[in-house]
PDB file of N, CA and C in Angstrom:
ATOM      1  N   UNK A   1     131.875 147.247 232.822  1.00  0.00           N
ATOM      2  CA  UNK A   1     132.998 148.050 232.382  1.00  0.00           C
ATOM      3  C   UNK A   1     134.271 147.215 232.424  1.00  0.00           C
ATOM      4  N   UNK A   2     134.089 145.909 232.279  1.00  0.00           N
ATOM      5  CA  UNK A   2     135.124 144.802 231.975  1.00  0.00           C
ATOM      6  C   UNK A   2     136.617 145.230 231.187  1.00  0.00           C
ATOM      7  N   UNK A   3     136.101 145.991 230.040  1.00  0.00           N
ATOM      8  CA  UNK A   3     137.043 146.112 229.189  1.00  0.00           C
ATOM      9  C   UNK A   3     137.667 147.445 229.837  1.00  0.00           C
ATOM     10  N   UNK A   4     137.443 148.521 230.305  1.00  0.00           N
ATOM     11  CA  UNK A   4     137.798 149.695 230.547  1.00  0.00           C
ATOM     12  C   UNK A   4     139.320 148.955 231.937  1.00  0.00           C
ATOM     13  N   UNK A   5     138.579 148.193 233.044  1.00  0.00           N
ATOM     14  CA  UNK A   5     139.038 148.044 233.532  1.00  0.00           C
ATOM     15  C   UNK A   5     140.587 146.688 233.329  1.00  0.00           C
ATOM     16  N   UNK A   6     140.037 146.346 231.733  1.00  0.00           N
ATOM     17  CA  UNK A   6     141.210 145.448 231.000  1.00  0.00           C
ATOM     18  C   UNK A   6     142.227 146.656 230.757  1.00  0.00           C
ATOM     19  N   UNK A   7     141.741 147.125 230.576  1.00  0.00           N
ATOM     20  CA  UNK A   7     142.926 148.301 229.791  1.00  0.00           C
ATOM     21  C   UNK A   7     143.574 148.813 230.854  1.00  0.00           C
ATOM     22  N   UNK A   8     142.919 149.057 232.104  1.00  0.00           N
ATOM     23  CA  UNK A   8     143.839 150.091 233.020  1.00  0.00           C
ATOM     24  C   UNK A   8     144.905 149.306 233.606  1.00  0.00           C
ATOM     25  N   UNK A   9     144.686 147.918 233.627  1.00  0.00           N
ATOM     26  CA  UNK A   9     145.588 146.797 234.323  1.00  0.00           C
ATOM     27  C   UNK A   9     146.492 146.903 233.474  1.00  0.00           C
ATOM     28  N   UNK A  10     146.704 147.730 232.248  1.00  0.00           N
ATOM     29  CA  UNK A  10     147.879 147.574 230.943  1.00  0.00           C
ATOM     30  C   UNK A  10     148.769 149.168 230.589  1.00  0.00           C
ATOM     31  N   UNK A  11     149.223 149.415 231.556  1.00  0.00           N
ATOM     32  CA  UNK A  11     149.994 150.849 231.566  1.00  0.00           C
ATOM     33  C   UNK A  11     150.077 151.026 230.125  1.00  0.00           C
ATOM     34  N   UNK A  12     150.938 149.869 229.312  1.00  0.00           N
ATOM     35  CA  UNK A  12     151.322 150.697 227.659  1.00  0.00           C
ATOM     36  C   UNK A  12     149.689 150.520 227.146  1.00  0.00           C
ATOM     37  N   UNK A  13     148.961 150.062 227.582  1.00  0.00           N
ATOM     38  CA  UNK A  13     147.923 150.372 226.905  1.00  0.00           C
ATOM     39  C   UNK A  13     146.795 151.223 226.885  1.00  0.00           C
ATOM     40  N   UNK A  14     147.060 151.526 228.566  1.00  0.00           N
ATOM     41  CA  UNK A  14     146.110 152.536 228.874  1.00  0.00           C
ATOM     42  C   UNK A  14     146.737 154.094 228.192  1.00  0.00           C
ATOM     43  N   UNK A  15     148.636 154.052 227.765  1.00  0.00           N
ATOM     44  CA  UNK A  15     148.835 155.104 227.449  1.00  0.00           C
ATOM     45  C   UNK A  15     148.435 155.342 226.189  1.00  0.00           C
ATOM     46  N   UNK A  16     148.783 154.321 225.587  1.00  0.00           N
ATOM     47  CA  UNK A  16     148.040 154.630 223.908  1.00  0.00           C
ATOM     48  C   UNK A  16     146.757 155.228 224.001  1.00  0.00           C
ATOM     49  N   UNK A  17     145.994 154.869 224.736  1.00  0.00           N
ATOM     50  CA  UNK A  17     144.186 155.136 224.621  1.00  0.00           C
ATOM     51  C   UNK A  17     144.517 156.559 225.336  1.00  0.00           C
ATOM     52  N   UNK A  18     145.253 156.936 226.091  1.00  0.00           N
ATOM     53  CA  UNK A  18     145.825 158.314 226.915  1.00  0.00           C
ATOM     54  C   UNK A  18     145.964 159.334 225.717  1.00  0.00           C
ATOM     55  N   UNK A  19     146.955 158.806 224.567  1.00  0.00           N
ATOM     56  CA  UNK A  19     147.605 159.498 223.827  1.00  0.00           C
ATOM     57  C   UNK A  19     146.468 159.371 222.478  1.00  0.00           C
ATOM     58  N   UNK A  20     146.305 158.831 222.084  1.00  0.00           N
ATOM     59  CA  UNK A  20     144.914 158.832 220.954  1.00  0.00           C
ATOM     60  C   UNK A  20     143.583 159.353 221.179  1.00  0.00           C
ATOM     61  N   UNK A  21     143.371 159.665 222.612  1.00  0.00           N
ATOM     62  CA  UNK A  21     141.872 160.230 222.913  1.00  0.00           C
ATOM     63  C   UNK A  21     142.096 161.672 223.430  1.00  0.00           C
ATOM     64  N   UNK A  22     143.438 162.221 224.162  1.00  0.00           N
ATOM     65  CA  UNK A  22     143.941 163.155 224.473  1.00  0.00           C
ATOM     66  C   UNK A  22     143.203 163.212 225.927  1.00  0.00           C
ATOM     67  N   UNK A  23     142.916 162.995 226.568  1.00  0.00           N
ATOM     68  CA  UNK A  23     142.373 162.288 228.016  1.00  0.00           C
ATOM     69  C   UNK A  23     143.425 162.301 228.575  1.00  0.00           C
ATOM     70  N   UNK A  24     143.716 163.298 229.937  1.00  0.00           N
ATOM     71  CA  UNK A  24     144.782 162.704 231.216  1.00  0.00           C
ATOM     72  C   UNK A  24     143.969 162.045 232.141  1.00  0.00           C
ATOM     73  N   UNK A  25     145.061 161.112 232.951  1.00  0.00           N
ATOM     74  CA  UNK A  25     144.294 160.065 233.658  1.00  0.00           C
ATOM     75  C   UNK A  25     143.195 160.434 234.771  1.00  0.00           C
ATOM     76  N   UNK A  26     143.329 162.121 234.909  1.00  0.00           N
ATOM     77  CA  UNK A  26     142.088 162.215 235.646  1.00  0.00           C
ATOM     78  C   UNK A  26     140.765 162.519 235.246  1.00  0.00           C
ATOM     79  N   UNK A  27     141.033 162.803 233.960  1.00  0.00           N
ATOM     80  CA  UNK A  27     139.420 162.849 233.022  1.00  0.00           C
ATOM     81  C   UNK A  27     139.090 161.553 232.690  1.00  0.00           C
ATOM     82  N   UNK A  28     140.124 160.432 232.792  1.00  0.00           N
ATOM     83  CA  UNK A  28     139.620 159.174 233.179  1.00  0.00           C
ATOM     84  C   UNK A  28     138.686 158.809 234.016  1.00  0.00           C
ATOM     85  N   UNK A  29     138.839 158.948 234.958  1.00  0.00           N
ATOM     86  CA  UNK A  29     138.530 158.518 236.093  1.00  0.00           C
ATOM     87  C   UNK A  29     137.430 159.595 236.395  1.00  0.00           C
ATOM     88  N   UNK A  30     136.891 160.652 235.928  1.00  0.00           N
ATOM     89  CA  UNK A  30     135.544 160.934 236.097  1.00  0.00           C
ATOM     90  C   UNK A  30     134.896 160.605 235.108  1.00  0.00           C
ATOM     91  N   UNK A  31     135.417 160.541 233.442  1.00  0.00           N
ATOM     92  CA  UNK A  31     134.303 160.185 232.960  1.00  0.00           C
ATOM     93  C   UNK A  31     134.100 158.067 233.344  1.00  0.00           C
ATOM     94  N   UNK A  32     134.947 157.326 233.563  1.00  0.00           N
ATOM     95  CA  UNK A  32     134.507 155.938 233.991  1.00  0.00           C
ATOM     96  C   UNK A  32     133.138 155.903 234.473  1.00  0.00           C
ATOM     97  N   UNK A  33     132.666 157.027 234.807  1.00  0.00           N
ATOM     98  CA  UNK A  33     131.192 156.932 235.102  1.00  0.00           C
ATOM     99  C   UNK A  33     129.902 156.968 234.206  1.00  0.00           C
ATOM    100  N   UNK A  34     130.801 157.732 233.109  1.00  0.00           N
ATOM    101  CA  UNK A  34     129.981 157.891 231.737  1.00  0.00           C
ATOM    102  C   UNK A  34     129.965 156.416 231.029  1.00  0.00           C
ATOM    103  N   UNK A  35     128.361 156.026 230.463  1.00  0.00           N
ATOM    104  CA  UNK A  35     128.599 154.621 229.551  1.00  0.00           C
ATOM    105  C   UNK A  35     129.154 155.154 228.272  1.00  0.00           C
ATOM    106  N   UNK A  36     129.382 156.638 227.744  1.00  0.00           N
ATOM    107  CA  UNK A  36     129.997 156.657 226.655  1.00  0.00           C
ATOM    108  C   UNK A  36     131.523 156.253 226.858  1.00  0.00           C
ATOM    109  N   UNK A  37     132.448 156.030 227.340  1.00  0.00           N
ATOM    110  CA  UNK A  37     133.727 155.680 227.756  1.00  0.00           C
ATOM    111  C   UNK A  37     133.758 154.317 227.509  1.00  0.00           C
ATOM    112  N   UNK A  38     132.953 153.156 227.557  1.00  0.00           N
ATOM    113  CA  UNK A  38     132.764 152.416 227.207  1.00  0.00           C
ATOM    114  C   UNK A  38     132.826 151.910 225.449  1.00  0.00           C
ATOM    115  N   UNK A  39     132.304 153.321 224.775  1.00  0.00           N
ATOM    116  CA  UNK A  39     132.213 153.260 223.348  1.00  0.00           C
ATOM    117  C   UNK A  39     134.031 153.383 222.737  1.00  0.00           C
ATOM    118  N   UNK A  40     134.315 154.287 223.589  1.00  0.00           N
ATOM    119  CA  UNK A  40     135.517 154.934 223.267  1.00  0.00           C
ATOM    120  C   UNK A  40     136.730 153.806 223.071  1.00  0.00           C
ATOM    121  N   UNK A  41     136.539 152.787 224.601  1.00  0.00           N
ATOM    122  CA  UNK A  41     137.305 152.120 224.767  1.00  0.00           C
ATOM    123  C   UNK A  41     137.354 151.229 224.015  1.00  0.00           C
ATOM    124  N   UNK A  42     135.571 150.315 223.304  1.00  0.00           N
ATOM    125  CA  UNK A  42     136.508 149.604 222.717  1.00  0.00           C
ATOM    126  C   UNK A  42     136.606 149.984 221.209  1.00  0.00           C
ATOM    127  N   UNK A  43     136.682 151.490 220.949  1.00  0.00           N
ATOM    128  CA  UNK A  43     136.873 152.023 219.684  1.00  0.00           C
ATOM    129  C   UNK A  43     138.253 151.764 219.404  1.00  0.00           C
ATOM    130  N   UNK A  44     139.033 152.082 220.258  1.00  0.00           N
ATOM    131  CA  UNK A  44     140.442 151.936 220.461  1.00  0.00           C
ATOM    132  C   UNK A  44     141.107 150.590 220.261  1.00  0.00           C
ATOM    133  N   UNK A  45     140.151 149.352 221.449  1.00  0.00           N
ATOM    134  CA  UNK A  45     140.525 148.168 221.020  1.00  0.00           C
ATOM    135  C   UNK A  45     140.622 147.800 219.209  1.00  0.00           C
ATOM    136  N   UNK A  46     139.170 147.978 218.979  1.00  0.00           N
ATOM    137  CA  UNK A  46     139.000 147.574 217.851  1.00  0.00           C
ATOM    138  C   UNK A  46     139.548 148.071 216.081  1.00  0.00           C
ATOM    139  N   UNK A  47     140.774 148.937 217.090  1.00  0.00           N
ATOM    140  CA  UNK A  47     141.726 149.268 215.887  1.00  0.00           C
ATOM    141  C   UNK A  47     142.568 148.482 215.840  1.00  0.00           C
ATOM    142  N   UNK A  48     143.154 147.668 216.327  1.00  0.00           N
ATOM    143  CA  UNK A  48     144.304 147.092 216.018  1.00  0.00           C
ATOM    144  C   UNK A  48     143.883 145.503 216.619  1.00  0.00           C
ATOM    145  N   UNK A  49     144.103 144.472 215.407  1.00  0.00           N
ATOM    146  CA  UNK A  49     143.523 143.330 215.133  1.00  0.00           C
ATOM    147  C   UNK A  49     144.223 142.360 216.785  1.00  0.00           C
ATOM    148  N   UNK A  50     145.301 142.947 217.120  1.00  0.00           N
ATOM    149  CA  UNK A  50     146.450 141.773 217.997  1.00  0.00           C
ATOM    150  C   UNK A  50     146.048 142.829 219.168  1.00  0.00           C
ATOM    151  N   UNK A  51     145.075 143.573 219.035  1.00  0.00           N
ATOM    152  CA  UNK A  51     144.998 144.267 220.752  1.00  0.00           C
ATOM    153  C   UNK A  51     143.575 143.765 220.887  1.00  0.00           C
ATOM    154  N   UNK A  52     142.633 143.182 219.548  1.00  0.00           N
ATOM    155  CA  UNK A  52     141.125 142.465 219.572  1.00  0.00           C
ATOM    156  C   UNK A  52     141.725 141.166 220.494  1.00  0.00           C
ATOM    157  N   UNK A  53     142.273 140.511 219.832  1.00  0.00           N
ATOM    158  CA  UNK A  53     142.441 139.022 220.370  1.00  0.00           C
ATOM    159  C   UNK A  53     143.243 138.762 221.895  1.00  0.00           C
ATOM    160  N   UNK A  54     144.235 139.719 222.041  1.00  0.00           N
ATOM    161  CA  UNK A  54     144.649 139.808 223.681  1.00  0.00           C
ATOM    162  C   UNK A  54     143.360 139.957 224.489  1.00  0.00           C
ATOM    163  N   UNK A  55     142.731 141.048 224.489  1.00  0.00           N
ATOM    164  CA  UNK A  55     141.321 141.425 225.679  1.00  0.00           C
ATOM    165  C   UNK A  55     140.261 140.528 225.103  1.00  0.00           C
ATOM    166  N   UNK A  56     140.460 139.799 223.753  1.00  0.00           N
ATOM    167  CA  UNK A  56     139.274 138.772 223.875  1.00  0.00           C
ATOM    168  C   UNK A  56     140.013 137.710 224.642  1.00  0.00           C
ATOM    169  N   UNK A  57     140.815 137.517 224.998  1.00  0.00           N
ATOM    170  CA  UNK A  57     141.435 135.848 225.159  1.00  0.00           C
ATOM    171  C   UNK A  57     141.006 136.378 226.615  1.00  0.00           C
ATOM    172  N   UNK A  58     141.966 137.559 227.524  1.00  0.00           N
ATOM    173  CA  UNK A  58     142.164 137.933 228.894  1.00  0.00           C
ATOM    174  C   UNK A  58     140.814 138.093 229.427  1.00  0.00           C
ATOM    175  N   UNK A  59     139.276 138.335 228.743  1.00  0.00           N
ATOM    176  CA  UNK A  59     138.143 138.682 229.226  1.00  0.00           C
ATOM    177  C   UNK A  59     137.432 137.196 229.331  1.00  0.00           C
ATOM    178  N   UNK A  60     138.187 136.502 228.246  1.00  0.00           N
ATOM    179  CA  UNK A  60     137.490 134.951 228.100  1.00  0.00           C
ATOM    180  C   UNK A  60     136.116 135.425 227.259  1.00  0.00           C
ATOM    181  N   UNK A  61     135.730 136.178 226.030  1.00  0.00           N
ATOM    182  CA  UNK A  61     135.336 136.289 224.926  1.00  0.00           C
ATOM    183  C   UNK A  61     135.629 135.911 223.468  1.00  0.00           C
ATOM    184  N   UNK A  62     134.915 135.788 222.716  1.00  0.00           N
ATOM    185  CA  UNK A  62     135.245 135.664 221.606  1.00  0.00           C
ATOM    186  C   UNK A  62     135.230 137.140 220.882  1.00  0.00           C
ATOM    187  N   UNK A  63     136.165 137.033 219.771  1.00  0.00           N
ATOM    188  CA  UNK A  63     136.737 138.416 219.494  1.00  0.00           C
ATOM    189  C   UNK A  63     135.505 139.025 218.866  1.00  0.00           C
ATOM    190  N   UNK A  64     134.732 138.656 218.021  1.00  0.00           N
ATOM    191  CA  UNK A  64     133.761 139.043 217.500  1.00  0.00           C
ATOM    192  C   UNK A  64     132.735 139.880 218.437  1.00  0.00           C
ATOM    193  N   UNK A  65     132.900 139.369 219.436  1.00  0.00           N
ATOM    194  CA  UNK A  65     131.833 139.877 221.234  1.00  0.00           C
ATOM    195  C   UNK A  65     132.443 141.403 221.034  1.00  0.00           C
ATOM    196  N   UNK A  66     133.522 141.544 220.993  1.00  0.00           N
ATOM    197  CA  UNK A  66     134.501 143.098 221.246  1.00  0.00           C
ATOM    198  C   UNK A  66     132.983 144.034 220.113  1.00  0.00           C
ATOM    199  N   UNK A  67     133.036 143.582 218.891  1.00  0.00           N
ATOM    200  CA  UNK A  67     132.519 144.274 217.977  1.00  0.00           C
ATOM    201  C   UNK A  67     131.285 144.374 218.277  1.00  0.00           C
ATOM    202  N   UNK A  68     130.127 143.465 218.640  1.00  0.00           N
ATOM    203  CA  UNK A  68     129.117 143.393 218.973  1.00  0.00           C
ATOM    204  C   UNK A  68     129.161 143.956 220.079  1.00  0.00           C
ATOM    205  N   UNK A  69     129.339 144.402 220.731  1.00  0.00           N
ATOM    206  CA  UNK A  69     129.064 145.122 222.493  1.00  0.00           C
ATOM    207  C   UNK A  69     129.430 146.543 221.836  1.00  0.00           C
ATOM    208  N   UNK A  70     130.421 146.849 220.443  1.00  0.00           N
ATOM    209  CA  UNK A  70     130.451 148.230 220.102  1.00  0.00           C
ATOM    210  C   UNK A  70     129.241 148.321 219.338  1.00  0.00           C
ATOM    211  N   UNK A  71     128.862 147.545 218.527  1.00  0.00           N
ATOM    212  CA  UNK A  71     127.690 147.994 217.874  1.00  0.00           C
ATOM    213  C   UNK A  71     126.307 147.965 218.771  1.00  0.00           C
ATOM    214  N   UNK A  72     126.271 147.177 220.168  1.00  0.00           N
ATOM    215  CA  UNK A  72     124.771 147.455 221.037  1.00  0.00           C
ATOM    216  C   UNK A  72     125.157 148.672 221.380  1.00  0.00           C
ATOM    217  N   UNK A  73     126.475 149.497 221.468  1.00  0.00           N
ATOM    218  CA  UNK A  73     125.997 150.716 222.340  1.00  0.00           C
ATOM    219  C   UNK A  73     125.930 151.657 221.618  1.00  0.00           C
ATOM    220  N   UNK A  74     126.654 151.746 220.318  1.00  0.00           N
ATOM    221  CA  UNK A  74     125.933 152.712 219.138  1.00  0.00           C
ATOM    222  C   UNK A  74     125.322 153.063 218.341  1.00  0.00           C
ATOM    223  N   UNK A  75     125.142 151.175 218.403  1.00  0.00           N
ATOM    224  CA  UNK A  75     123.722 151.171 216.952  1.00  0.00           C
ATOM    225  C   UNK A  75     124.786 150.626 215.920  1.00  0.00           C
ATOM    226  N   UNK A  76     123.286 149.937 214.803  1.00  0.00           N
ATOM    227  CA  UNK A  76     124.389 149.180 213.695  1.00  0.00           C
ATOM    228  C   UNK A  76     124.583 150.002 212.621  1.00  0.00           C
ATOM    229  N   UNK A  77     125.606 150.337 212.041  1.00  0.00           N
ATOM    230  CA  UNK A  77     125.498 151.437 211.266  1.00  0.00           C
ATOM    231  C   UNK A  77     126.612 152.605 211.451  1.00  0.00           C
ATOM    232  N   UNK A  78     127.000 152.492 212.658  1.00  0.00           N
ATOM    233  CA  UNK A  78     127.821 153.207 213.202  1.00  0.00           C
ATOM    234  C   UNK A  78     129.335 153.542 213.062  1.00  0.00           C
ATOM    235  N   UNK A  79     129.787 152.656 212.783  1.00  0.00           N
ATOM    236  CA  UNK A  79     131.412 152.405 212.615  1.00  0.00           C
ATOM    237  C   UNK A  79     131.532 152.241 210.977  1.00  0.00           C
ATOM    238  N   UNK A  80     130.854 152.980 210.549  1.00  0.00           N
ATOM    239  CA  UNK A  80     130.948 153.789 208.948  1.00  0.00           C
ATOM    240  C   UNK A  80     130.568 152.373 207.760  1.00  0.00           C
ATOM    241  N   UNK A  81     129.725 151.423 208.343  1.00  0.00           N
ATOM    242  CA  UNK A  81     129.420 150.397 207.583  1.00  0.00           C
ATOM    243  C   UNK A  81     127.750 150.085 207.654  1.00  0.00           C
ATOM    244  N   UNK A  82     127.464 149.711 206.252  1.00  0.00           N
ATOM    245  CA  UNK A  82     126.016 150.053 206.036  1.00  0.00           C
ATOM    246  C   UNK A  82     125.684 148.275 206.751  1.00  0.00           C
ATOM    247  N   UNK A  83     124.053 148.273 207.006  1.00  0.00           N
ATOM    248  CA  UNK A  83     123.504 147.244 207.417  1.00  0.00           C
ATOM    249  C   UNK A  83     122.639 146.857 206.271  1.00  0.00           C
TER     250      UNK A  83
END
């Protein structure tokens, strides 16, 4: 949960993902237990191209990894693009 826990170290960023998922920080913190939160999070990353390359640089990934770790946990096909 690398990335979940990238984001919480980032107040303006954890608020955006606050304010776009409609989640207060304590439905955070019970679902962190859920692996779907994981999907969510880096659904969020992977909207905006300069928030891919910050948590790829800060995780020490390559940005492409962000996308691939979304597509092992939903399947390929998922993020509205055919295989």
């Amino acid at each position: 949960m690398g990335v979940l826990l990238y984001m919480v170290e980032r107040p303006e960023l954890l608020g955006g993902f606050l304010g776009a998922t409609g989640l207060q920080p304590q439905d955070l913190r019970q679902a962190a237990g859920n692996p779907d939160i994981a999907l969510h999070v880096l659904d969020y990353l992977l909207e905006d191209d300069q928030r891919v390359l910050e948590a790829a640089a800060d995780l020490q990934v390559v940005p492409g990894d962000l996308m691939q770790a979304r597509t092992a946990l939903a399947g390929p096909g998922s993020y509205g693009w055919e295989i």
